[in-house]
C-alpha atoms as a PDB file:
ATOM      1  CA  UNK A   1      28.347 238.536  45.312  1.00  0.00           C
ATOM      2  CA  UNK A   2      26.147 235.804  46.387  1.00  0.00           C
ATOM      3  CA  UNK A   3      27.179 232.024  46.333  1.00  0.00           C
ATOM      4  CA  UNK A   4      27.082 229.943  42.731  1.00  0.00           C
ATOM      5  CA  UNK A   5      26.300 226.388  43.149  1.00  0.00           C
ATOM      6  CA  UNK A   6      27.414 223.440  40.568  1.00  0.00           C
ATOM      7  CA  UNK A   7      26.631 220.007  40.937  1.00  0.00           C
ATOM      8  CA  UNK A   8      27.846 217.561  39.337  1.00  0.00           C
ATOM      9  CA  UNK A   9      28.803 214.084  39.708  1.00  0.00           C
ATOM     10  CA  UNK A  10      32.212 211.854  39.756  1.00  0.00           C
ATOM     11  CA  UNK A  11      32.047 208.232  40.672  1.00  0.00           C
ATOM     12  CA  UNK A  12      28.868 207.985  42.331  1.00  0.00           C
ATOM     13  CA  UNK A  13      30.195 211.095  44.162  1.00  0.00           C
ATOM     14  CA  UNK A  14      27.942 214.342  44.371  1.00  0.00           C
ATOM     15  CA  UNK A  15      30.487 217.772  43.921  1.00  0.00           C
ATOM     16  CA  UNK A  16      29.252 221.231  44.981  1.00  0.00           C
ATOM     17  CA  UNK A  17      31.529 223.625  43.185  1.00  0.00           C
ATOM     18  CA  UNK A  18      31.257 226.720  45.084  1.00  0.00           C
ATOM     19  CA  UNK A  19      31.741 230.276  44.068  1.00  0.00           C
ATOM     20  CA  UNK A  20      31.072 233.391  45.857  1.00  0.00           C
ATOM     21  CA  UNK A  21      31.120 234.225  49.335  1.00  0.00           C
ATOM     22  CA  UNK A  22      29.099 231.973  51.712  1.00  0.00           C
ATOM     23  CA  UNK A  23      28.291 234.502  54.527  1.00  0.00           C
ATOM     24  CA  UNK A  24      25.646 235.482  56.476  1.00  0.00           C
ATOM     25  CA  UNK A  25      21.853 236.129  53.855  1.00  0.00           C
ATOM     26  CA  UNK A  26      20.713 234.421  50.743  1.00  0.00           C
ATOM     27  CA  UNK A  27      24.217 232.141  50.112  1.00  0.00           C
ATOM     28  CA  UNK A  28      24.412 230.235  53.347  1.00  0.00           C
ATOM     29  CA  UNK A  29      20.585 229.427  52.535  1.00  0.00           C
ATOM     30  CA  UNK A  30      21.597 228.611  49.412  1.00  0.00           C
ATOM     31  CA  UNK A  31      24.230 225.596  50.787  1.00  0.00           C
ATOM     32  CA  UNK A  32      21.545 224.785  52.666  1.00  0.00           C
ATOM     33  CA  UNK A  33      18.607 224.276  50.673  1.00  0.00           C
ATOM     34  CA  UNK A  34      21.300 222.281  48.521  1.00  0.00           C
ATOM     35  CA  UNK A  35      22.559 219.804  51.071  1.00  0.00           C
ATOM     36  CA  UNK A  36      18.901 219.194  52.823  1.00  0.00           C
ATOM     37  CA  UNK A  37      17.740 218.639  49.223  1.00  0.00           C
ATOM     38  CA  UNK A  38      20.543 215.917  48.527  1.00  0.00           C
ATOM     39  CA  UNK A  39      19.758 214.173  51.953  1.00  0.00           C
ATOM     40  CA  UNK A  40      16.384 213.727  51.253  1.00  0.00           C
ATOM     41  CA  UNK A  41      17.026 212.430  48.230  1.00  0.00           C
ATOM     42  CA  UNK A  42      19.375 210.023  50.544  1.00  0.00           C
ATOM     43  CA  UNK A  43      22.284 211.232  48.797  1.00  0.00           C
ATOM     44  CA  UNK A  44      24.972 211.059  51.243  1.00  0.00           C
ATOM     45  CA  UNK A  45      28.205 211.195  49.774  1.00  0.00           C
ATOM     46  CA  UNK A  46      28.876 214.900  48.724  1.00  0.00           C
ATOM     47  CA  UNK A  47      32.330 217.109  48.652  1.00  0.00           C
ATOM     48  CA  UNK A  48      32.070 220.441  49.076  1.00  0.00           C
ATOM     49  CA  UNK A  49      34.552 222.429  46.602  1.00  0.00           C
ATOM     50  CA  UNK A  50      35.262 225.679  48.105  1.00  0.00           C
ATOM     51  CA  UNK A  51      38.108 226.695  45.786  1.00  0.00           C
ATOM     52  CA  UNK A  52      35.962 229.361  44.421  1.00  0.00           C
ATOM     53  CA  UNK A  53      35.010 230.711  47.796  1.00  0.00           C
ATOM     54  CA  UNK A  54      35.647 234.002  48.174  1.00  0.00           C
ATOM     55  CA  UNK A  55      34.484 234.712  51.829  1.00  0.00           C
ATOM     56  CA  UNK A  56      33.564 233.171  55.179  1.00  0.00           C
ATOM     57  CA  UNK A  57      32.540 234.386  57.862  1.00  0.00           C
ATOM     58  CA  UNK A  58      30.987 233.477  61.183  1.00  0.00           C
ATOM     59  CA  UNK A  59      27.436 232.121  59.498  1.00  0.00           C
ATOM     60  CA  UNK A  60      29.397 230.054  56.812  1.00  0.00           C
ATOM     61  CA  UNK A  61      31.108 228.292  59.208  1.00  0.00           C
ATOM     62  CA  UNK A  62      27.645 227.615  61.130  1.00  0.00           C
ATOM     63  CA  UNK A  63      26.054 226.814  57.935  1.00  0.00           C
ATOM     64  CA  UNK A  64      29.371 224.267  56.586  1.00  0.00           C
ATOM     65  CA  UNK A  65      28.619 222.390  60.343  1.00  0.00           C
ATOM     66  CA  UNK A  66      25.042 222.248  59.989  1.00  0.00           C
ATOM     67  CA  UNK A  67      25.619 220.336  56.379  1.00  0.00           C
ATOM     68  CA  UNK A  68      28.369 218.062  57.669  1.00  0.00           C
ATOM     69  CA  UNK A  69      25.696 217.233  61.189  1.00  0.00           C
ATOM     70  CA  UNK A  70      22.805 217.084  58.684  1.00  0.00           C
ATOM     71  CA  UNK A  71      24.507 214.747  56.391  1.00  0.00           C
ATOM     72  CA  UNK A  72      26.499 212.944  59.164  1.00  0.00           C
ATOM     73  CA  UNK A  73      23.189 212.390  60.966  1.00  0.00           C
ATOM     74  CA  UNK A  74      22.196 210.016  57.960  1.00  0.00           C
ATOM     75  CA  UNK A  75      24.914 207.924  57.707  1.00  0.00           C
ATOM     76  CA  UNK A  76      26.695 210.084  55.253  1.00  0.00           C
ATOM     77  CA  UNK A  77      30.028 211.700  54.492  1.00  0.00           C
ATOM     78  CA  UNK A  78      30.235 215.066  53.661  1.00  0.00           C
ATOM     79  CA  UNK A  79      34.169 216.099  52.953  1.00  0.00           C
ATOM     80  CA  UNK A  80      36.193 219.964  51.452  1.00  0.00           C
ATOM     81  CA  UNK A  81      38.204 220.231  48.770  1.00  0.00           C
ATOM     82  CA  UNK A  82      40.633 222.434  47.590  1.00  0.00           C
ATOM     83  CA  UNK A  83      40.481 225.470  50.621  1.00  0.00           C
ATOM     84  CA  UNK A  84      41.106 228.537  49.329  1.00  0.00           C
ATOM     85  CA  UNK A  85      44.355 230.140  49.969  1.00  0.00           C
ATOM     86  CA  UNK A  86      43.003 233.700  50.708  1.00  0.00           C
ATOM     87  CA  UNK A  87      40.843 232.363  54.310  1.00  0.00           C
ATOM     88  CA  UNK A  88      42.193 233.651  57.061  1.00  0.00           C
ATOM     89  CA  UNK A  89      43.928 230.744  58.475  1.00  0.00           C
ATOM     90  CA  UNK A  90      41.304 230.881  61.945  1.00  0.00           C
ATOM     91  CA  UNK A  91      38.739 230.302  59.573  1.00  0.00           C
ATOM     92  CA  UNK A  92      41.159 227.204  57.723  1.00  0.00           C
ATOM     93  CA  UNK A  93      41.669 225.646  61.073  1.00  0.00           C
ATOM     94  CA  UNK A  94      37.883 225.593  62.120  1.00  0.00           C
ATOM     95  CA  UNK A  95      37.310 223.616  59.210  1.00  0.00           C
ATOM     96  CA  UNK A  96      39.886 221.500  59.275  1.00  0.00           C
ATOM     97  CA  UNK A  97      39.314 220.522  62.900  1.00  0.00           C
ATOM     98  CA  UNK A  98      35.402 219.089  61.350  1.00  0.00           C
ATOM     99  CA  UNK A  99      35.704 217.769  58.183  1.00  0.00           C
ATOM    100  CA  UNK A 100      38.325 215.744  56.266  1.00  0.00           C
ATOM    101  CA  UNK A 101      39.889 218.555  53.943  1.00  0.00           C
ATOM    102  CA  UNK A 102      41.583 217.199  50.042  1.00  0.00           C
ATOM    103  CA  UNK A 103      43.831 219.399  47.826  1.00  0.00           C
ATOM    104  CA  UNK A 104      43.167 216.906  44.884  1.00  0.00           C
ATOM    105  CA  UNK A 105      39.579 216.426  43.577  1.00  0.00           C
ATOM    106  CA  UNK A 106      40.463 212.636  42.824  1.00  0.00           C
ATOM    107  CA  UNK A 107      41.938 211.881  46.492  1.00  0.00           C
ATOM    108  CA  UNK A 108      38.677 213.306  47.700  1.00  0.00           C
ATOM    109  CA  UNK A 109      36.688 210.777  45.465  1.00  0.00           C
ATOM    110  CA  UNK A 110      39.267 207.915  46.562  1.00  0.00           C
ATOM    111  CA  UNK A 111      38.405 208.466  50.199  1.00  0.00           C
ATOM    112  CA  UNK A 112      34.935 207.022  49.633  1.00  0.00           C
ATOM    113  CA  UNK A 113      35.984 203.859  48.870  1.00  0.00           C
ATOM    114  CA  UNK A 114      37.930 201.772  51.112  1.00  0.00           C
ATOM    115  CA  UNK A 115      41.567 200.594  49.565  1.00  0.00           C
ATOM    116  CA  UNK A 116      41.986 203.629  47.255  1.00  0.00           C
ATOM    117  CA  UNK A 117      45.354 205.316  48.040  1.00  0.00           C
ATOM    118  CA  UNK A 118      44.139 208.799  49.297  1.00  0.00           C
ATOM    119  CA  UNK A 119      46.494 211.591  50.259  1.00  0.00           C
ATOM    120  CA  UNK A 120      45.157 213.872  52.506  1.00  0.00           C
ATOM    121  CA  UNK A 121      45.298 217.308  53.301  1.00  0.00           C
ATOM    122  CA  UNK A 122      47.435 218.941  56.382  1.00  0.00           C
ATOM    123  CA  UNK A 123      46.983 222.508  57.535  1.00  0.00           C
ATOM    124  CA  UNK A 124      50.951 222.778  58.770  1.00  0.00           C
ATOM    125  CA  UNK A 125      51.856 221.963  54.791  1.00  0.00           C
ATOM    126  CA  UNK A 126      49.825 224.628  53.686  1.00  0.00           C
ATOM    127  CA  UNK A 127      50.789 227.469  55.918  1.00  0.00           C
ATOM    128  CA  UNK A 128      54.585 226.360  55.185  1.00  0.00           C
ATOM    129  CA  UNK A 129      53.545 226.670  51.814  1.00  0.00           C
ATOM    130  CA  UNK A 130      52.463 229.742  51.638  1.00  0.00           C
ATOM    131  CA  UNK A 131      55.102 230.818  53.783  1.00  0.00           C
ATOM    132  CA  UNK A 132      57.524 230.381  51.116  1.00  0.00           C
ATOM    133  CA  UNK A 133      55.117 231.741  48.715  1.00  0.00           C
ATOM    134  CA  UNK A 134      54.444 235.050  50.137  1.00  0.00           C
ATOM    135  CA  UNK A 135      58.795 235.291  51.300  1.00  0.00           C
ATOM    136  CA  UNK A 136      59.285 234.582  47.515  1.00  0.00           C
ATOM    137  CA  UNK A 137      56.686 237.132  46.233  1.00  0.00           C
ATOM    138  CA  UNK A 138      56.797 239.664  48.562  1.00  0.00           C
ATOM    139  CA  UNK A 139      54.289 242.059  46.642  1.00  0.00           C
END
């Protein structure tokens, strides 16, 4: 399945909603074609929502850093939200080690603007997390 783009808009904010996989072909184009598009338009502040995300590989990593250098470049910020659970957790920690990474849409939104409370996201919570997840549910 190729990768579904939404955009939309939350304080001033640009959101991708992702769906799909973003791997190697038409969807990392896709990504982008979308994020060149918003910088030119000198739209700088964009999050990425990858909850929807069903794949990464190698080239969708390449193609995440491209957009955060592109939009970085420019004096923007260009931030994840909401990592899927599925990722292998290599792939989790590559991204976490570039961009800032939110569970909660409006913590992402906060982080824009300087004295907002903003909680942010940490890789050890999620794999202890899951952890219990998967020993609770063991099918």
């Amino acid at each position: 399945m190729g990768l579904q783009l939404h955009r939309r808009e939350k304080q001033g904010i640009q959101i991708l909603d992702l769906r799909g996989g973003l791997t190697i072909g038409e969807s990392e184009a896709a990504l982008r074609t979308a994020i060149v598009t918003l910088a030119e338009a000198n739209i700088l502040k964009i999050i990425l929502n990858v909850a929807g995300v069903t794949e990464i590989d190698e080239d969708g990593i390449s193609t995440l850093d491209f957009c955060y250098a592109r939009v970085l470049r420019l004096g923007g910020f260009l931030k994840l939200l909401n990592l899927p659970p599925h990722l292998r957790l290599t792939v989790l920690e590559k991204l976490d080690t570039v961009f800032e990474v939110f569970s909660d849409e409006q913590d992402a939104v906060n982080s824009f603007f300087p004295g907002r409370a903003v909680r942010r996201y940490d890789i050890l919570d999620w794999v202890e997390e899951h952890e219990e997840e998967a020993a609770r549910d063991p099918g």
